[in-house]
Protein backbone atom coordinates (compact mmCIF):
# COMPACT_ATOMS: atom_id res chain seq x y z
CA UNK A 1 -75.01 35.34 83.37
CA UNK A 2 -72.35 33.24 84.13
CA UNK A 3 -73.11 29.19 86.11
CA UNK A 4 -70.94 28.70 88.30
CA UNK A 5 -69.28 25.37 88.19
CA UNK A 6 -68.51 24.84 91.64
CA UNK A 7 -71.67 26.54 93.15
CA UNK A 8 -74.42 23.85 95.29
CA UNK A 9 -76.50 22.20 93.45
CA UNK A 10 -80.74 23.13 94.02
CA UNK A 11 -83.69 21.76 93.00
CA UNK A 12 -84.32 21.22 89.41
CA UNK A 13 -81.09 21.56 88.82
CA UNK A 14 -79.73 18.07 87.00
CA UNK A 15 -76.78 17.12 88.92
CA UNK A 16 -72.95 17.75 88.01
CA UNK A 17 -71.13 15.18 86.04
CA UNK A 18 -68.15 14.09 87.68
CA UNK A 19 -65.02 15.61 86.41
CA UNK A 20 -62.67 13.57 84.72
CA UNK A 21 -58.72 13.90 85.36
CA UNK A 22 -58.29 15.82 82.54
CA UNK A 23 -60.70 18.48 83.32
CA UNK A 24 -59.35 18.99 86.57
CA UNK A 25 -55.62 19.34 85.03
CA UNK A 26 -57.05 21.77 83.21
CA UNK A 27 -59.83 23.89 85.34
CA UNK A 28 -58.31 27.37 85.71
CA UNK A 29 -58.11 27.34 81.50
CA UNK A 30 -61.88 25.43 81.04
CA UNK A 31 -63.42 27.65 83.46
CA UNK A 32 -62.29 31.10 81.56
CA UNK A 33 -63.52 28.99 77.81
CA UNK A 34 -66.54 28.45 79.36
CA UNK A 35 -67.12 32.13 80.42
CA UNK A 36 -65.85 33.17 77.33
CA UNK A 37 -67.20 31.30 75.03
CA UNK A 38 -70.10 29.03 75.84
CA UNK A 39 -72.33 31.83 76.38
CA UNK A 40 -75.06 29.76 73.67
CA UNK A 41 -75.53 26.88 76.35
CA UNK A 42 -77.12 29.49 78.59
CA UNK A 43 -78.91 31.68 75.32
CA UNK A 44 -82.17 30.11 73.97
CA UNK A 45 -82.15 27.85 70.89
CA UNK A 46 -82.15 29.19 68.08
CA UNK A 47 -85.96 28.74 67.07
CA UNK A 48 -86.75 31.90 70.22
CA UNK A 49 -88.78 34.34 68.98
CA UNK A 50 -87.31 36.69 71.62
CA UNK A 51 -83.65 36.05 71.32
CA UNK A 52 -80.77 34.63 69.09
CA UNK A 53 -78.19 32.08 70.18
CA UNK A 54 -74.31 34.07 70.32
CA UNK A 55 -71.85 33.02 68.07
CA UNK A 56 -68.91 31.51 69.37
CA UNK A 57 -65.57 32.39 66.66
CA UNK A 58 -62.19 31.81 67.77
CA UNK A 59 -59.66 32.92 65.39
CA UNK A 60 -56.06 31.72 65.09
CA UNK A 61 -53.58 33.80 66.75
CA UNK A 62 -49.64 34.81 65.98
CA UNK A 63 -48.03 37.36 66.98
CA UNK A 64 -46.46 38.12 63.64
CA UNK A 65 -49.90 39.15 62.17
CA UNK A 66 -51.84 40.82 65.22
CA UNK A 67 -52.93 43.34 62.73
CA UNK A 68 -54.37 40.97 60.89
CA UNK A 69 -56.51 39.61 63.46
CA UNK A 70 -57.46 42.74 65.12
CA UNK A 71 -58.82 43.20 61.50
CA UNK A 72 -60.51 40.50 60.98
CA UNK A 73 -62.26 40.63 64.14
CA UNK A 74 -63.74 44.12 63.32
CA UNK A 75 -64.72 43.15 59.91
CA UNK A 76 -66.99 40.21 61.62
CA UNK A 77 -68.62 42.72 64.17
CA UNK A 78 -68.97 45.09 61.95
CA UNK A 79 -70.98 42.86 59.62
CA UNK A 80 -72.81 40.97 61.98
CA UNK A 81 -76.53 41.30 62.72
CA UNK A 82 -76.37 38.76 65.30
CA UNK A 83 -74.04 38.85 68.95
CA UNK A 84 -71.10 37.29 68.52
CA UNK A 85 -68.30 36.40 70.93
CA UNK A 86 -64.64 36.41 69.25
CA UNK A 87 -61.49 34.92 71.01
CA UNK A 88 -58.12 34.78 69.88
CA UNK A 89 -56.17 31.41 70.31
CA UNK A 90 -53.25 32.91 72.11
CA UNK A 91 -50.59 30.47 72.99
CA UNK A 92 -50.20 32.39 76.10
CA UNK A 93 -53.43 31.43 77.61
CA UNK A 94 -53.32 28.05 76.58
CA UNK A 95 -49.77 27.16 78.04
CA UNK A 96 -51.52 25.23 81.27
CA UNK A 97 -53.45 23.00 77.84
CA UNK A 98 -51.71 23.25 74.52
CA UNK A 99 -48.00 21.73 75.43
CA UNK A 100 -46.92 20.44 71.82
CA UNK A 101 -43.67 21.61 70.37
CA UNK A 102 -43.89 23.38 67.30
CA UNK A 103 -42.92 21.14 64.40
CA UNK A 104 -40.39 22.16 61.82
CA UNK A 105 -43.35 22.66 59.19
CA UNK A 106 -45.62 24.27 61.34
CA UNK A 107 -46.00 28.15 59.39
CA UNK A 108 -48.21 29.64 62.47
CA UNK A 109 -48.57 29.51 65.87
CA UNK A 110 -52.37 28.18 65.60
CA UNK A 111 -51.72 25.16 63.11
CA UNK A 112 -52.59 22.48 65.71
CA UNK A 113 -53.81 24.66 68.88
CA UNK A 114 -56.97 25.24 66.43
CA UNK A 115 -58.25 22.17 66.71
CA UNK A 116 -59.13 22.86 70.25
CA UNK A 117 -61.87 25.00 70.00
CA UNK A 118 -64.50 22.30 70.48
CA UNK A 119 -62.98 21.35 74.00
CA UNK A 120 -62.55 25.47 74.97
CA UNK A 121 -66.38 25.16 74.17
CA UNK A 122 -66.90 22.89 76.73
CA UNK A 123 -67.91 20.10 73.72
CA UNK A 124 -71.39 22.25 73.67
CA UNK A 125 -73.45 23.49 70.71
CA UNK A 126 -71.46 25.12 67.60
CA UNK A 127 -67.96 27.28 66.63
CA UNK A 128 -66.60 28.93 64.31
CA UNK A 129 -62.55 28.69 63.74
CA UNK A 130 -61.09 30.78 61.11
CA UNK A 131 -57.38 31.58 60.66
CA UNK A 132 -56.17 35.32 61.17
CA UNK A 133 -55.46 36.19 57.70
CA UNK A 134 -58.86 36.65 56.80
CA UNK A 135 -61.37 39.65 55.94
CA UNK A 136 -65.01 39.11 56.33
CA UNK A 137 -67.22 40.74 53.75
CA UNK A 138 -70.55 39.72 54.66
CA UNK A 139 -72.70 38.74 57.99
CA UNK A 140 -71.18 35.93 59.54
CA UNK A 141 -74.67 34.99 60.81
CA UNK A 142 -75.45 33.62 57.22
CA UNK A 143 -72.46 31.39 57.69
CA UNK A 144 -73.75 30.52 61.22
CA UNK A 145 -77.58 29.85 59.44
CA UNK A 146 -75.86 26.68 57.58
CA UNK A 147 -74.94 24.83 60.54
CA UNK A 148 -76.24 21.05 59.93
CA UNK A 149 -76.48 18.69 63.08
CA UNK A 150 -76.44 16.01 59.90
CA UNK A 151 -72.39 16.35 60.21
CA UNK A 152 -69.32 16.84 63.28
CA UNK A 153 -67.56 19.45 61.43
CA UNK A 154 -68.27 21.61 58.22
CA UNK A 155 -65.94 23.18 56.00
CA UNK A 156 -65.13 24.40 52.51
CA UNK A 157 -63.80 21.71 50.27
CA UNK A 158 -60.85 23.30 48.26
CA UNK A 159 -58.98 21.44 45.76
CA UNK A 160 -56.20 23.01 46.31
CA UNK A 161 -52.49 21.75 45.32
CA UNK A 162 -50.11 24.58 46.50
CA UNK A 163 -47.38 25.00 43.49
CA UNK A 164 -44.72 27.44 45.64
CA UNK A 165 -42.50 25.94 48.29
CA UNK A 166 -42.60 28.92 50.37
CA UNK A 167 -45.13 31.76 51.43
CA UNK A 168 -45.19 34.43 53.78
CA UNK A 169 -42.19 35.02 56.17
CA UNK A 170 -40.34 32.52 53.99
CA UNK A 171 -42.38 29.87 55.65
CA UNK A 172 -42.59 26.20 54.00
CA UNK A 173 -45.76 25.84 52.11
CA UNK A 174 -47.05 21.88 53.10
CA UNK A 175 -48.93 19.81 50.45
CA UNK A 176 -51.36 17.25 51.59
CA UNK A 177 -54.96 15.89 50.56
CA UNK A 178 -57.75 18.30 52.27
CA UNK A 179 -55.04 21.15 52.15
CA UNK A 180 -57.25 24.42 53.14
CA UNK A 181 -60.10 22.68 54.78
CA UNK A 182 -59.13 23.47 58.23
CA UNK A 183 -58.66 26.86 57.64
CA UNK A 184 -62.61 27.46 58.25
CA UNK A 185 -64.10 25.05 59.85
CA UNK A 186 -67.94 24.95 61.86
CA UNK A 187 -67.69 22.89 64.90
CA UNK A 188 -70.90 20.34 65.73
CA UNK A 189 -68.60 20.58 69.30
CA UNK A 190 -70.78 17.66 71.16
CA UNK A 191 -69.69 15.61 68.30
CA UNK A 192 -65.97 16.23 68.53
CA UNK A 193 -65.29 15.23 71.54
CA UNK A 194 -62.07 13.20 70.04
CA UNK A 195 -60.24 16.56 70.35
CA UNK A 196 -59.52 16.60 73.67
CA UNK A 197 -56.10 18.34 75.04
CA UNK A 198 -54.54 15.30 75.38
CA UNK A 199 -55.52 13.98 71.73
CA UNK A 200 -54.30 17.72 69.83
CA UNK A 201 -50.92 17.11 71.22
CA UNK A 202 -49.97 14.12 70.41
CA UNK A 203 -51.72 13.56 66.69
CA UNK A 204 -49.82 13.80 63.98
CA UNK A 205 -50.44 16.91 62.10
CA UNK A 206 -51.96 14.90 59.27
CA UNK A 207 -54.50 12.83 61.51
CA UNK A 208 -55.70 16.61 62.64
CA UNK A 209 -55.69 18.35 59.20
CA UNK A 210 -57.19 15.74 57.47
CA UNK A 211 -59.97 15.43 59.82
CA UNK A 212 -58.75 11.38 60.98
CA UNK A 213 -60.28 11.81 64.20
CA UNK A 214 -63.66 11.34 63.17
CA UNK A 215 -63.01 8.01 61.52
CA UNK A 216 -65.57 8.99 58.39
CA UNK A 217 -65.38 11.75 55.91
CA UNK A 218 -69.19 11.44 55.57
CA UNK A 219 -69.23 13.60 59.05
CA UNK A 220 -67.59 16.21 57.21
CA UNK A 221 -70.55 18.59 55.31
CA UNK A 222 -69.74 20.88 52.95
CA UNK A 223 -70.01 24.91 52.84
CA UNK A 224 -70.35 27.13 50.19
CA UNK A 225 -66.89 28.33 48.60
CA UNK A 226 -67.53 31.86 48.88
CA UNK A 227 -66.75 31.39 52.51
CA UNK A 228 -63.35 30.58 52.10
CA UNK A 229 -62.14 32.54 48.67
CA UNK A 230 -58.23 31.61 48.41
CA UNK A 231 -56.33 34.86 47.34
CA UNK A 232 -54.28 34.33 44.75
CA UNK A 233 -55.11 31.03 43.70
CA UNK A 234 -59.42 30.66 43.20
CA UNK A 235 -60.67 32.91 40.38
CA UNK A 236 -62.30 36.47 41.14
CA UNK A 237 -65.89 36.47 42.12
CA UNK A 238 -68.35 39.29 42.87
CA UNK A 239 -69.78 37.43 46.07
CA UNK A 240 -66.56 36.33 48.23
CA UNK A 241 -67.81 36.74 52.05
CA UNK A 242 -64.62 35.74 53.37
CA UNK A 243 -61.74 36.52 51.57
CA UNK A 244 -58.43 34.31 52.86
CA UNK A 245 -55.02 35.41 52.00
CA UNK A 246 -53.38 31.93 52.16
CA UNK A 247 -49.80 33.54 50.87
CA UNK A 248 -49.72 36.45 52.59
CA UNK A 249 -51.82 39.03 53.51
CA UNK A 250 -51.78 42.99 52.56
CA UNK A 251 -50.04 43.61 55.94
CA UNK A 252 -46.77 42.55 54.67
CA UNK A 253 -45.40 44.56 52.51
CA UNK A 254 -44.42 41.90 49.51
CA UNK A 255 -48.32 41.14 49.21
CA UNK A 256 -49.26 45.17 49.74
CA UNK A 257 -50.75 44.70 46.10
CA UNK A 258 -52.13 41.48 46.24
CA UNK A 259 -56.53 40.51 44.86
CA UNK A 260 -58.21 42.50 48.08
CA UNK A 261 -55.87 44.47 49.38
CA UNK A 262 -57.81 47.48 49.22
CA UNK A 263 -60.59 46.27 50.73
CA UNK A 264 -58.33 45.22 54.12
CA UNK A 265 -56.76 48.49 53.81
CA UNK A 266 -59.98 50.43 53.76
CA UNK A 267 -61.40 48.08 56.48
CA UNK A 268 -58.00 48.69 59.09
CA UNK A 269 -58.56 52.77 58.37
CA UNK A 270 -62.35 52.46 59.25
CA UNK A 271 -61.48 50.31 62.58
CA UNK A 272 -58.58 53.08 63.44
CA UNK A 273 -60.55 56.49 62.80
CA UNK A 274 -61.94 57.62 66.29
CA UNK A 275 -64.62 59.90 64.76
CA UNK A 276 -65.90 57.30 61.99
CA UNK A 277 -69.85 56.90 62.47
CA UNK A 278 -71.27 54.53 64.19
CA UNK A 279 -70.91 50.43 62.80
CA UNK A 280 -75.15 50.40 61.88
CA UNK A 281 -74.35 53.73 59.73
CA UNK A 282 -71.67 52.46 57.79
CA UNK A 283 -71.71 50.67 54.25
């Protein structure tokens, strides 16, 4: 069920806020977020004994690596034992919003319009933001289970100090303190409301990435490292749920050999085979 934003208010109904000028700039865009992902202001909390709250994922889009998303995507549904809503941050649909130009180190389409996804929530309960060149390996829903109203955003905290100058698509590799943390990141959205249209296109790419806007690092919790494993550069573990290939992923063919390849390989054949059995009968 869907509340419509511009339907008369009834009894017991708290009134509308007043919409600012930057909603209204931007209504044809916030109403389709809403529908599309806010669906857990209208599910129950999550301590219902009759029903669990949706999980709200956008995932970095660019054209270059649609496979990979398309992936990606399956791999979370396939996984998940809890609904989940997925939407693809498509520079497309956010032309009326996202209006910055694309800055000479920028290496994807998403590196700034990613910071967003509280506001296409409507600033209301949590999201997940992943990039695209990703493979989940495990249920999402125990990633969505640490979500701690303690902190505004929470993330994996790599220490990672890129040593190449280039990466995929011979795009420039940047350096910078926090490098990596953005790259999965759980929104408390009510408690980023800093990142509004307005604020994502005209911050420096270092005030976004390094998480400036909340004016404390303490509001930043930490997640557990297996959620973000960097291929290529953190050592090989037995429990990686989310595998991230930072470089490049198996898609192109200069990283067709690269740590988990096989397993994205095996996951795009499952997700293309019309007769394969059904997603609760697979491994």
């Amino acid at each position: 069920m869907i509340i419509r934003r511009d339907a008369p208010e009834k009894p017991g109904i708290y009134p509308r806020r007043p919409a600012s000028r930057d909603a209204m700039a931007h209504a044809p865009v916030r109403r389709l977020s809403v529908a599309m992902l806010s669906l857990n202001r209208l599910a129950l909390s999550r301590d219902s004994p009759n029903q669990a709250p949706m999980i709200n994922v956008c995932i970095g889009f660019d054209g270059r690596e649609a496979a990979a998303f398309n992936v990606l995507a399956y791999s979370i549904h396939r996984r998940s034992s809890q609904p989940v809503t997925i939407a693809p941050l498509m520079l497309s649909q956010l032309q009326d919003v996202f209006r910055r130009e694309r800055h000479p180190l920028q290496s994807t389409d998403f590196s700034f319009s990613r910071f967003l996804t509280p506001w296409l929530a409507d600033f209301a309960g949590w999201s997940i933001f992943m990039d695209c060149d990703m493979l989940v390996l495990d249920d999402i829903a125990k990633l969505w289970a640490l979500r701690d109203d303690r902190y505004a955003v929470m993330v994996i905290k790599h220490q990672h100090v890129p040593k190449e100058e280039r990466k995929f698509l011979n795009e420039p590799q940047s350096k910078y303190e926090k490098k990596n943390w953005s790259s999965v990141m759980l929104f408390n959205n009510a408690r980023c409301r800093a990142l509004t249209p307005d604020y994502v296109n005209t911050a420096s790419g270092l005030e976004l990435h390094q998480f400036k806007w909340l004016g404390d690092d303490a509001l930043i919790g930490a997640l557990p490292s297996r959620w973000n494993h960097l291929v290529g550069y953190d050592a090989g573990r037995r429990d990686a749920a989310l595998v991230h290939y930072t470089l490049g992923g198996p898609y192109f063919p200069e990283y067709a050999d690269c740590e988990y390849a096989a397993e994205w390989f095996a996951e795009r054949d499952a997700m293309l085979h019309a007769g394969a059995a059904p997603l609760s009968q697979r491994p």
